[in-house]
Protein backbone atom coordinates (compact mmCIF):
# COMPACT_ATOMS: atom_id res chain seq x y z
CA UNK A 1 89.18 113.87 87.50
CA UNK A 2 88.78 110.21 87.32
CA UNK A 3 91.86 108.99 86.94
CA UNK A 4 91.85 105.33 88.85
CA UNK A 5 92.42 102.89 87.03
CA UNK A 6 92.78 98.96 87.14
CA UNK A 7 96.32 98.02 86.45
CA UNK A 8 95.07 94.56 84.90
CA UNK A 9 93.38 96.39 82.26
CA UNK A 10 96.89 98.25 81.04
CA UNK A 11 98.63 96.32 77.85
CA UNK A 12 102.50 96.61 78.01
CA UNK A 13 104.36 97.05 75.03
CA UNK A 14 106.79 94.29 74.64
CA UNK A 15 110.30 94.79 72.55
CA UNK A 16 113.04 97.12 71.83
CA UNK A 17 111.83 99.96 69.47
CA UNK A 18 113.62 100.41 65.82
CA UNK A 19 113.59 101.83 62.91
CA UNK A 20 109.97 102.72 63.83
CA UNK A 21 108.60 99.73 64.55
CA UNK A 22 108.26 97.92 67.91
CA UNK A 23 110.74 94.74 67.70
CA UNK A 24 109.33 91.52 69.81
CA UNK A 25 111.55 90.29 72.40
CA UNK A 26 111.09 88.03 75.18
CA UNK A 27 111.28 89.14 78.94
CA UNK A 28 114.39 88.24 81.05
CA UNK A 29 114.35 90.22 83.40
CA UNK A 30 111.13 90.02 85.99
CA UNK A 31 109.50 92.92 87.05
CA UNK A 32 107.67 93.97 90.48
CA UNK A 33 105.26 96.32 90.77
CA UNK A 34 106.12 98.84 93.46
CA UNK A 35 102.18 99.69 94.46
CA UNK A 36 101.84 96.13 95.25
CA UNK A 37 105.02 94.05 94.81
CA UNK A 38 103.35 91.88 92.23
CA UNK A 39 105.08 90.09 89.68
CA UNK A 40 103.16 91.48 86.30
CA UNK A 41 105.87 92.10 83.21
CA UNK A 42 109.58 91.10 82.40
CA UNK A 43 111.97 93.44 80.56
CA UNK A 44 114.05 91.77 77.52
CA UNK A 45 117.76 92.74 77.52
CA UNK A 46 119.32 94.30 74.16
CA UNK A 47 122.71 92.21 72.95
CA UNK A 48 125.28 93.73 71.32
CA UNK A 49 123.43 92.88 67.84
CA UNK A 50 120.45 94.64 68.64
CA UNK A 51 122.43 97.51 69.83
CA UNK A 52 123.98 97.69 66.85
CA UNK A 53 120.80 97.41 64.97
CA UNK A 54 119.36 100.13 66.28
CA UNK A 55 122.61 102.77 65.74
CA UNK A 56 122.83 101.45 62.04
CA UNK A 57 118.83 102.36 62.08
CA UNK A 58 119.65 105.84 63.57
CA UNK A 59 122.37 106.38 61.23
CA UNK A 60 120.48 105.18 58.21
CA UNK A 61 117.93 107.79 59.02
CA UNK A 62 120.03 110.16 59.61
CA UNK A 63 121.31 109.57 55.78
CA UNK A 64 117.74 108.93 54.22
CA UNK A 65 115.81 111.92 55.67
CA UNK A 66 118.86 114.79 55.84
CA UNK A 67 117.09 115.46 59.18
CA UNK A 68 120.24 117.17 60.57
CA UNK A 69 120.70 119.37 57.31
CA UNK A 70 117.06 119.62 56.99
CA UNK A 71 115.30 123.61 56.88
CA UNK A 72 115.29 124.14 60.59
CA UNK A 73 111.50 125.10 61.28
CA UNK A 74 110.52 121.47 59.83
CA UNK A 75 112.49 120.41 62.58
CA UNK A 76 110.70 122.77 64.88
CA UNK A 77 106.77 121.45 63.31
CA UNK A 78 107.76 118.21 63.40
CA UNK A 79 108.87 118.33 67.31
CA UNK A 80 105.92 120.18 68.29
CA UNK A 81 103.61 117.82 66.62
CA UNK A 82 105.07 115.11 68.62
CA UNK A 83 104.46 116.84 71.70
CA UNK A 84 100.86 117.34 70.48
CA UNK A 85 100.44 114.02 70.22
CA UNK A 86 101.75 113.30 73.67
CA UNK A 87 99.34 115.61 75.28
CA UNK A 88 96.12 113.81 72.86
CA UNK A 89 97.38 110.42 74.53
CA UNK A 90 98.82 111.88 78.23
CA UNK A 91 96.00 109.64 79.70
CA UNK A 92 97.36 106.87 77.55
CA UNK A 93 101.16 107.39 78.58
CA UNK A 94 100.11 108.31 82.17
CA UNK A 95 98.67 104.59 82.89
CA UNK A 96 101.93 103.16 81.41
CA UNK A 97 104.09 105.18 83.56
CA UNK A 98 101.78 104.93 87.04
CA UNK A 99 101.39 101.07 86.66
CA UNK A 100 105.12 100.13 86.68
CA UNK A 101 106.94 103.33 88.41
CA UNK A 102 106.84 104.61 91.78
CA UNK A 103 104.52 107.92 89.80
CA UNK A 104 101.66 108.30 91.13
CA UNK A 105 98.59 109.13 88.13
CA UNK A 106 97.69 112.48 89.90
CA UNK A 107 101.09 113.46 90.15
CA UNK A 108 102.03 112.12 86.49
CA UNK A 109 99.25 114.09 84.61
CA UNK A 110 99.54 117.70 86.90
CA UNK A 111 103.25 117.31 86.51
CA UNK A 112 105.44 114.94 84.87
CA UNK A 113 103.67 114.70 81.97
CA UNK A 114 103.03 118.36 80.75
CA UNK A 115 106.29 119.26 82.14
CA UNK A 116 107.72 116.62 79.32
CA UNK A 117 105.44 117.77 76.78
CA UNK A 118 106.75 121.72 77.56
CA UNK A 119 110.29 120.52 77.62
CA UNK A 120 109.42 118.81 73.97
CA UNK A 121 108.56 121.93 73.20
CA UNK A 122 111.00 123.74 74.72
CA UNK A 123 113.68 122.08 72.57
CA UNK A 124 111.62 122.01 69.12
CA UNK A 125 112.37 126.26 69.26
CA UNK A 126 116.10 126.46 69.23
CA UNK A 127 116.32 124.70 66.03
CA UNK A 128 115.81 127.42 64.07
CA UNK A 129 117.35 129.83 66.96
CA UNK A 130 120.58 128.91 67.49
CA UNK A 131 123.51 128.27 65.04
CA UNK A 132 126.79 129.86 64.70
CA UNK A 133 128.27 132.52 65.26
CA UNK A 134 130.31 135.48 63.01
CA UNK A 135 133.38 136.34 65.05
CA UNK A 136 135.79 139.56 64.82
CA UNK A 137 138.82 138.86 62.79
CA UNK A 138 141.45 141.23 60.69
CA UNK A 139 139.93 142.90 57.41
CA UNK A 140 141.43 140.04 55.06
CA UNK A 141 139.70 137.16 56.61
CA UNK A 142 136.36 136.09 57.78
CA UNK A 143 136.24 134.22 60.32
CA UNK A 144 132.95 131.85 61.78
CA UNK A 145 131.79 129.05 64.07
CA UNK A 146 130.06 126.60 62.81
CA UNK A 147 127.92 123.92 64.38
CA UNK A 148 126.74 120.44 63.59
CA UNK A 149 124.97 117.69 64.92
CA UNK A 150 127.13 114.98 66.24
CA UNK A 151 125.58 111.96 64.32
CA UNK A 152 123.66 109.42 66.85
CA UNK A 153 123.86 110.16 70.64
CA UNK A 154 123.51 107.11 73.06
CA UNK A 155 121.54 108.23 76.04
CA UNK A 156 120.03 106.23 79.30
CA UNK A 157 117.78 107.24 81.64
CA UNK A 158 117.04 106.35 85.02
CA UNK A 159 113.52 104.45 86.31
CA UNK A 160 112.09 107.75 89.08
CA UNK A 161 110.92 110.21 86.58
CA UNK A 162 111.12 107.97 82.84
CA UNK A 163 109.21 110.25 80.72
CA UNK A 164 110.36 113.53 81.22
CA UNK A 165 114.28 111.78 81.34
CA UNK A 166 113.48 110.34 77.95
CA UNK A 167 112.32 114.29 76.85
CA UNK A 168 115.54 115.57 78.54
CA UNK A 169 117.68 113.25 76.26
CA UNK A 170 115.46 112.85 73.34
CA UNK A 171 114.45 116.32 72.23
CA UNK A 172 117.59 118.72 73.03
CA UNK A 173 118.81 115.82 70.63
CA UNK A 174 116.45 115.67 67.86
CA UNK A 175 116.03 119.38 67.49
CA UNK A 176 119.77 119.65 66.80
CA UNK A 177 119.82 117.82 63.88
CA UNK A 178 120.48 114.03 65.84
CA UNK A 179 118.85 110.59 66.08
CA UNK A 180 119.07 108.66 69.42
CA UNK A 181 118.99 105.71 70.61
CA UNK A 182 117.93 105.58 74.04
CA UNK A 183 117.93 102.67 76.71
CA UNK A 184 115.37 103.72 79.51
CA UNK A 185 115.72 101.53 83.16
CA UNK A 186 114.68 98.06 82.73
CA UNK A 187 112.63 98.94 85.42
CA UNK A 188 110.55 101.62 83.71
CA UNK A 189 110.86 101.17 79.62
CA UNK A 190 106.89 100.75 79.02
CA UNK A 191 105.79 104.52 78.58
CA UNK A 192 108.81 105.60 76.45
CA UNK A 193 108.19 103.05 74.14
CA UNK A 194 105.04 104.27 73.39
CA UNK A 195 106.86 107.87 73.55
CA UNK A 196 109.04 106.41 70.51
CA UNK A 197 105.89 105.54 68.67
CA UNK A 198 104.15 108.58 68.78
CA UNK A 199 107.32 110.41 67.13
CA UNK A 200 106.91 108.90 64.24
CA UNK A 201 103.13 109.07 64.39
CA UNK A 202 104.12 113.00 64.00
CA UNK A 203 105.94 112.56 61.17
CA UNK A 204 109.50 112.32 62.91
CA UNK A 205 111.56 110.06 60.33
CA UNK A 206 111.56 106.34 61.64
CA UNK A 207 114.47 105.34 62.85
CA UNK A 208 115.46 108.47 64.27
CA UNK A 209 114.12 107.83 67.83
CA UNK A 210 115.27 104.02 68.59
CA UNK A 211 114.22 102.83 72.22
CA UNK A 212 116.45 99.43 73.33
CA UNK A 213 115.81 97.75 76.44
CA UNK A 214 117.91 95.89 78.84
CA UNK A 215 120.89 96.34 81.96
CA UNK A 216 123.32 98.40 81.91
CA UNK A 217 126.27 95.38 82.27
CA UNK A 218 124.90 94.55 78.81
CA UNK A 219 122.93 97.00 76.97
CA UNK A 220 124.23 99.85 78.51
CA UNK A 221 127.92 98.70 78.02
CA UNK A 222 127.72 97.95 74.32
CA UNK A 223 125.59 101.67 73.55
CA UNK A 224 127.84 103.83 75.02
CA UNK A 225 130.86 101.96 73.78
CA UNK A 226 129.58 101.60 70.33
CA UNK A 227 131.92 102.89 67.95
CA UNK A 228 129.30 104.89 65.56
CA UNK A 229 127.61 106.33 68.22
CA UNK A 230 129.38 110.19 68.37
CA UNK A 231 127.76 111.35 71.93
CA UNK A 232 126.45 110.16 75.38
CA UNK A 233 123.88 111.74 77.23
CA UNK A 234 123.31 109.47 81.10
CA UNK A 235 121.19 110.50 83.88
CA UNK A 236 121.65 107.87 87.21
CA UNK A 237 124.21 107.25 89.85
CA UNK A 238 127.59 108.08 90.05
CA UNK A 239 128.75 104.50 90.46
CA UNK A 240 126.70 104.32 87.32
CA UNK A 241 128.58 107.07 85.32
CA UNK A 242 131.87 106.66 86.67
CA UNK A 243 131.34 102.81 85.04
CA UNK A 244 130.18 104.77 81.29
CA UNK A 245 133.49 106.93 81.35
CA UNK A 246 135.51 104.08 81.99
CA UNK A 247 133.88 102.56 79.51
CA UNK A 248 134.22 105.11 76.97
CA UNK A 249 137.68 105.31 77.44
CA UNK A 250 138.16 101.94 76.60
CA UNK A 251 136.45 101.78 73.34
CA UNK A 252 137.42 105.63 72.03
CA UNK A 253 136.63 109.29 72.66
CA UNK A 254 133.26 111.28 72.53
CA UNK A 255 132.09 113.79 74.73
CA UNK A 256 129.18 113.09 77.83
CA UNK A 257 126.67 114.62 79.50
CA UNK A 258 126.24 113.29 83.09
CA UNK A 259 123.90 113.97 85.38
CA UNK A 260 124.61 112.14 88.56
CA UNK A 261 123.55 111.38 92.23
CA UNK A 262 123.16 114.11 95.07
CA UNK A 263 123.42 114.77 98.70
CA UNK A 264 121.71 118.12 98.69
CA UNK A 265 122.29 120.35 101.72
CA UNK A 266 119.35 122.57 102.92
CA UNK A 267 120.44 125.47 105.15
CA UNK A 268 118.14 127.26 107.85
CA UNK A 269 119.48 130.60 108.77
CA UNK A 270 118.02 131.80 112.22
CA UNK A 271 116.09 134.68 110.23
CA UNK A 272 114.49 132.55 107.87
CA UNK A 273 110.78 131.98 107.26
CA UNK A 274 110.36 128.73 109.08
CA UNK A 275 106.63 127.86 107.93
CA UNK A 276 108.24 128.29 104.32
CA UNK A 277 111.35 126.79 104.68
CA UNK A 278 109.46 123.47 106.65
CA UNK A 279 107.42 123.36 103.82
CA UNK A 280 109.78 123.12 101.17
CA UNK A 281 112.16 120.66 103.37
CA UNK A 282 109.44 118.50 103.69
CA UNK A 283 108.23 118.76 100.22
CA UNK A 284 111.00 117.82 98.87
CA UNK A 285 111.25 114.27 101.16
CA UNK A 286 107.98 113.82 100.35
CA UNK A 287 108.17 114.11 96.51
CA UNK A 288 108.48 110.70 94.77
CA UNK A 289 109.43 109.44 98.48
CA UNK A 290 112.76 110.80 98.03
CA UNK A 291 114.11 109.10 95.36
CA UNK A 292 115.22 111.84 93.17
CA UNK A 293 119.10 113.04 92.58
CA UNK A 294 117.96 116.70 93.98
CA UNK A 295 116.58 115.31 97.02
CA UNK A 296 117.42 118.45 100.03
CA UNK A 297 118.20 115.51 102.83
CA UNK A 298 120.74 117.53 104.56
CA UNK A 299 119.28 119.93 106.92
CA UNK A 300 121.79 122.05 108.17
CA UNK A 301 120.10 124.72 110.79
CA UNK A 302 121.15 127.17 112.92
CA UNK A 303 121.59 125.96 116.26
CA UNK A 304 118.79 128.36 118.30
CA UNK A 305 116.07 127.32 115.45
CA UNK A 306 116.60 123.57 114.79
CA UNK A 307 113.90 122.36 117.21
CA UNK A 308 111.06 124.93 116.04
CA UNK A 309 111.86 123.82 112.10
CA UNK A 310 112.17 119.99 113.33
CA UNK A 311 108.99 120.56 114.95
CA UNK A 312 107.57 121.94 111.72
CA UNK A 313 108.90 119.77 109.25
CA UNK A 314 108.23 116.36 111.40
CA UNK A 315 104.24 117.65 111.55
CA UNK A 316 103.91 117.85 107.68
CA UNK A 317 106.20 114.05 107.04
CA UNK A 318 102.99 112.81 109.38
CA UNK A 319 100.49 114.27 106.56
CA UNK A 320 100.92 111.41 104.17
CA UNK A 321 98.42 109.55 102.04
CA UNK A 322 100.52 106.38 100.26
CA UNK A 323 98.48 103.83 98.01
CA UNK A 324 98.95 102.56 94.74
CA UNK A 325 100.19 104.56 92.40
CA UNK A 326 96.84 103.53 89.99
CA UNK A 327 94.23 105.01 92.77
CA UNK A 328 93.64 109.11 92.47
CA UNK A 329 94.27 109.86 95.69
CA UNK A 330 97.35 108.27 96.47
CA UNK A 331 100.39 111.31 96.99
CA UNK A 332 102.64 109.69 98.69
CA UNK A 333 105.04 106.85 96.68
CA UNK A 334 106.64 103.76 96.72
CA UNK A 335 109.81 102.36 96.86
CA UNK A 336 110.72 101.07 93.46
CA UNK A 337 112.17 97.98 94.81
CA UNK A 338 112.72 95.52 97.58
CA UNK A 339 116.49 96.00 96.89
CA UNK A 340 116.08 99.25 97.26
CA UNK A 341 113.97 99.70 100.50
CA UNK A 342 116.23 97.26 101.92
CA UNK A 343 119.20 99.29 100.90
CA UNK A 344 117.84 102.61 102.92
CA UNK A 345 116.78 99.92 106.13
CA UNK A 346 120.32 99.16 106.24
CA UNK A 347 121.50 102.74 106.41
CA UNK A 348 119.32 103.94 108.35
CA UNK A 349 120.12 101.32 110.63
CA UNK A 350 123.68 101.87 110.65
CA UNK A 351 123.11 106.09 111.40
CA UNK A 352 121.21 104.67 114.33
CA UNK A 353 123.90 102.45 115.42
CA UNK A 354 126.53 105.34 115.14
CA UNK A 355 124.64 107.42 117.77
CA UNK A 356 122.18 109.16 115.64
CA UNK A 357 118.65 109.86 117.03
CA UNK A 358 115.27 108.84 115.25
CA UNK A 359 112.78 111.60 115.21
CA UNK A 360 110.47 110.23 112.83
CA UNK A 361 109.99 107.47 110.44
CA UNK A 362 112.08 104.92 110.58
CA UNK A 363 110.49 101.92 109.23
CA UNK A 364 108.35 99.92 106.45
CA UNK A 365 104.42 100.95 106.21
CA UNK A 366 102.21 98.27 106.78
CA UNK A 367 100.88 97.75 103.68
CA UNK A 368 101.03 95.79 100.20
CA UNK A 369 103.89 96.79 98.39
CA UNK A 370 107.49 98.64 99.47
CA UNK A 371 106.94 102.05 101.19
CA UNK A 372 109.12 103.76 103.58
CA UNK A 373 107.49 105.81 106.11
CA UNK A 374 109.24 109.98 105.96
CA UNK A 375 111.98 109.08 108.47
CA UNK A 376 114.59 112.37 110.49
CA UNK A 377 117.61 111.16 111.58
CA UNK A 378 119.05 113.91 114.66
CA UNK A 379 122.07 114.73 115.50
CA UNK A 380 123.81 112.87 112.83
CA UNK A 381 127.75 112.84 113.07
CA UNK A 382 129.36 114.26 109.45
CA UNK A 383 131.09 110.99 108.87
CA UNK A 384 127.48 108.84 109.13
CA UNK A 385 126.72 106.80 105.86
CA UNK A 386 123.45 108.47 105.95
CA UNK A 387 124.99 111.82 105.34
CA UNK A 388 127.96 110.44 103.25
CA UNK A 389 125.99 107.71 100.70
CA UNK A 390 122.97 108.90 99.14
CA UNK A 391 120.12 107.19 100.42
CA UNK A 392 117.49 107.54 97.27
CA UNK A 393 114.56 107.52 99.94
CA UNK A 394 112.45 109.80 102.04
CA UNK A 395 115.56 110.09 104.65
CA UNK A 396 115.99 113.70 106.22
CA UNK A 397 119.44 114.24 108.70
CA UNK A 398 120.26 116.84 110.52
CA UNK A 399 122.89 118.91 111.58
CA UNK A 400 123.18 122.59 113.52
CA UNK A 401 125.88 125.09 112.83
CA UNK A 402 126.24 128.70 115.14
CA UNK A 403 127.84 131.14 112.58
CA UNK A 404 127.70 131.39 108.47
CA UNK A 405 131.54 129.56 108.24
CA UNK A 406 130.34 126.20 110.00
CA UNK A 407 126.82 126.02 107.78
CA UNK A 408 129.29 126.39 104.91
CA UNK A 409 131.21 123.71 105.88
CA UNK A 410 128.99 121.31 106.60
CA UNK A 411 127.34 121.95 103.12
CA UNK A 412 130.50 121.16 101.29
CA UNK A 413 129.79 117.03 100.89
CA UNK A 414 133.25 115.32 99.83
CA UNK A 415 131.54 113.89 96.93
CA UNK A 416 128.19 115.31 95.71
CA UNK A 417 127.79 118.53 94.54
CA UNK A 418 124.14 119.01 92.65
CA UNK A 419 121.83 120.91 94.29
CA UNK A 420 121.65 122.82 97.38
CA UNK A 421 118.78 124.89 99.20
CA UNK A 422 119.39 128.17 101.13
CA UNK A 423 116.79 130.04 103.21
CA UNK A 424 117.65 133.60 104.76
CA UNK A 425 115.96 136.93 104.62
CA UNK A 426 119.27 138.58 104.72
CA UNK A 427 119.91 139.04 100.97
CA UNK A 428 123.30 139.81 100.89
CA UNK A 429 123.89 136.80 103.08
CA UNK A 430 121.66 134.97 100.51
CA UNK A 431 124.32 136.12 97.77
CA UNK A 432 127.86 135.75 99.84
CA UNK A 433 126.26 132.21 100.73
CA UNK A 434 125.16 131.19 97.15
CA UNK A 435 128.65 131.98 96.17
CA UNK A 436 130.67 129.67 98.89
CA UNK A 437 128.21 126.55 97.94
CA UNK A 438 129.52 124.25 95.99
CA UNK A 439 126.82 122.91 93.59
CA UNK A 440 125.37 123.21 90.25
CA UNK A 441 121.73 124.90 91.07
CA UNK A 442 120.98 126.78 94.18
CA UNK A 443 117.50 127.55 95.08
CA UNK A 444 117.10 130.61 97.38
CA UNK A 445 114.00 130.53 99.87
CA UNK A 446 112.47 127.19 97.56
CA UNK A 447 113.43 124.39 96.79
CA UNK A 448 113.16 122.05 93.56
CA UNK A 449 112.94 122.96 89.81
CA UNK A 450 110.16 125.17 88.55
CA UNK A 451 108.78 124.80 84.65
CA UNK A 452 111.26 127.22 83.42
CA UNK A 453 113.03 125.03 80.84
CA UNK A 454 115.81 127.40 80.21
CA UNK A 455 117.59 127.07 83.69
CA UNK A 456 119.93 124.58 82.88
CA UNK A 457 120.98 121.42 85.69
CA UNK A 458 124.09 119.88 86.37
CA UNK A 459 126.22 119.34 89.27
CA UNK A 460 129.62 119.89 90.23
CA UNK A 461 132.31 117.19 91.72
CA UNK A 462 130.75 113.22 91.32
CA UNK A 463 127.54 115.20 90.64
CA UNK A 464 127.81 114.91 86.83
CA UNK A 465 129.70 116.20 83.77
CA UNK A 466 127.69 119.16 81.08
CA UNK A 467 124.18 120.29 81.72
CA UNK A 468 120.92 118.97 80.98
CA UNK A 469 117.75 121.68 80.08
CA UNK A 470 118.73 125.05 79.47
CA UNK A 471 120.35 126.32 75.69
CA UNK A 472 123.16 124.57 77.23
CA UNK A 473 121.79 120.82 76.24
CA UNK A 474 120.85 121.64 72.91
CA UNK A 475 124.38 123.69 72.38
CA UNK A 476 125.88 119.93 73.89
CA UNK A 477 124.27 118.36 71.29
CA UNK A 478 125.92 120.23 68.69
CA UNK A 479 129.76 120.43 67.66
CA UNK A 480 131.54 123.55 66.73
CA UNK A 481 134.06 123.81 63.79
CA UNK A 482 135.89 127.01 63.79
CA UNK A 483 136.58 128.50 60.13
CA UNK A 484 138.60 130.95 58.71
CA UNK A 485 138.48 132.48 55.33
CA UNK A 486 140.82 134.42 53.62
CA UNK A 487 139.51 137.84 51.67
């Protein structure tokens, strides 16, 4: 397909998004395309006022339209014609997302965006599927759980995958009977604005889907600690949620979904299908150059296979074809920032200085723009930042182990706990293994989520709070009263 496209030629929405209608506001903070490192938009920042014009707009709607006590299946219809409408304009949405992100527009119309539209989808079906539930009691009573939607739920999403963040927060949400307001990354905000749009375009009451756009020290800070908004939803770092809860705390209670930062171990047993598990290592370096939360970049291999597997892995890193993220064949991403290719320079640097060995990568490509060539760092020491902090790049270490205790152990981060990969042929192994790890998802001979909506994420330890996909979001999106009725 001809997908290219001239990034000149894409207009940027410009405002905050409420009450269904795009709000002008001025840029303040200047953006830099990652393809190129041009200056070409600036991102407005959302006061407290306009925060609190949007949740007044969300809760307004909520009152006007009865959306939440509305017949279920028009919640359903009116979800799926919003994710109709996404796939009419994916092309649309697709240039708006490639042009400022680190997505490239092959990779954001075979993936991201009719994974988004699916999860849309996905979502609009509980509505009229789940509710609550008749429990046993004695003969004289009747007794039932009841669920509700929480009001308005405050989410924010993070700038490496922005559309299908905004579905993950946005339509668990909506097809529980909620409106959200939503602050994407100031980095990213352009294609879920026009997301927001399209809702109401399908008949989704206005107001209902409010997009505000700023920083987290000031946006972020005055949604999640807003005192009419009943539920937070955040997907970023764990510096980053750690900073919400605190937050929280200080202004009042409400419950949180979390989904935070990763250090994901990936561990080679000596009877494992190398060419498969090389490919799925790499693969998952490769994607979005790394800078995803369930990024594998611990290898952990057994001790008489680690060179074979290196040697496999560090062939298909070489196999890269970077560009901007407008040209069809580009499949290989940039960095989204100079901060943040500077950030994995320094520690990559300091692994080096700490004895590690550089098998590949290592450095800036020579080109326009920030991108990291696929860099393995050997023999890295447990205590090394680079296996401690998580880098958010295309950084691979490495580490052997000579029985199933020590690969255990070395799996078990002190902090992260969100994904891990596991390749054996041994299934019990497989099983006794899967139990020991400590993480939220394990993926058994692959690695990296597949389109099946109903496997829910989350990590364990700094790795988040609550799940995100899965009937587990929409249920989090609900609250239970229990009730008890006398016969």
């Amino acid at each position: 397909m001809g997908l290219g496209f001239d990034p000149a030629s894409v207009t940027l929405p410009c405002g905050h998004f409420i009450g269904g209608r795009l709000v002008p506001a001025a840029g303040e903070i200047d953006l830099h395309r990652p393809s190129d490192g041009a200056a070409f938009a600036a991102c407005p920042i959302a006061g407290p006022d306009m925060v609190d014009a949007a949740v007044e707009s969300a809760r307004k709607a909520l009152k006007d339209s009865g959306w939440g006590g509305t017949r279920p299946r028009d919640r359903v219809r009116a979800l799926h014609r919003w994710a109709d409408l996404m796939e009419a304009h994916a092309e649309e949405l697709g240039r708006l997302e490639a042009v400022a992100s680190t997505r490239p527009i092959r990779d954001l119309m075979a993936g991201d965006l009719p994974v988004t539209i699916e999860q849309i989808r996905f979502f609009a079906e509980f509505a009229d599927k789940e509710g609550g539930d008749l429990v046993p009691t004695a003969d004289d009573s009747l007794g039932l759980i009841m669920t509700e939607p929480y009001g308005v739920v405050g989410a924010i999403t993070p700038w490496n995958f922005p559309l299908s963040m905004a579905a993950w927060k946005l339509a668990p949400a909506l097809a529980a009977g909620n409106a959200v307001v939503l602050k994407p990354s100031e980095m990213t905000p352009f294609a879920t604005l026009r997301m927001a749009e399209l809702s109401v375009e399908a008949g989704i009451p206005a107001g209902l889907v409010n997009i505000v756009l700023g920083d987290g020290a000031i946006t972020g800070n005055a949604l999640t600690g807003h005192p009419h908004v009943s539920k937070v939803s955040f997907t970023g770092s764990t510096a980053a949620g750690a900073a919400i809860m605190a937050n929280i705390a200080r202004t009042g209670i409400k419950p949180m979904t979390l989904e935070l930062g990763g250090k994901s171990p990936q561990v080679v047993f000596a009877d494992a299908d190398l060419g498969l598990a090389a490919s799925c290592i790499a693969t998952s370096i490769l994607a979005n150059a790394g800078q995803a939360c369930v990024a594998g970049t611990r290898l952990i291999a057994a001790r008489e296979i680690a060179e074979p597997l290196l040697e496999k892995i560090a062939a298909r890193l070489a196999c890269i074809r970077p560009g901007p993220t407008w040209e069809t064949e580009t499949a290989y991403a940039p960095i989204i920032s100079e901060r943040q290719i500077g950030r994995i320079e320094s520690l990559v640097g300091a692994a080096l200085s700490a004895g590690a060995q550089l098998r590949a990568g290592g450095r800036r490509l020579e080109r326009p723009g920030f991108f990291y060539a696929p860099t393995i760092l050997d023999h890295v020491a447990p205590g090394s930042p680079a296996v401690i902090e998580e880098i958010f790049g295309p950084v691979l270490t490495t580490q052997t182990f000579s029985d199933e205790a020590e690969a255990v152990a070395l799996a078990d981060h002190p902090s992260y706990g969100l994904c891990a990969g596991l390749y054996t042929r041994d299934l019990s192994r497989a099983v006794r293994v899967t139990r020991q790890l400590q993480a939220g998802t394990i993926w058994v001979n692959r690695y990296g989520r597949s389109r099946d909506h109903i496997l829910p994420t989350g990590g364990y330890k700094g790795s988040g709070i609550g799940k995100d996909l899965g009937r587990e979001a929409f249920m989090a999106n609900r609250k239970a009263k229990s009730v008890l009725i006398g016969l």
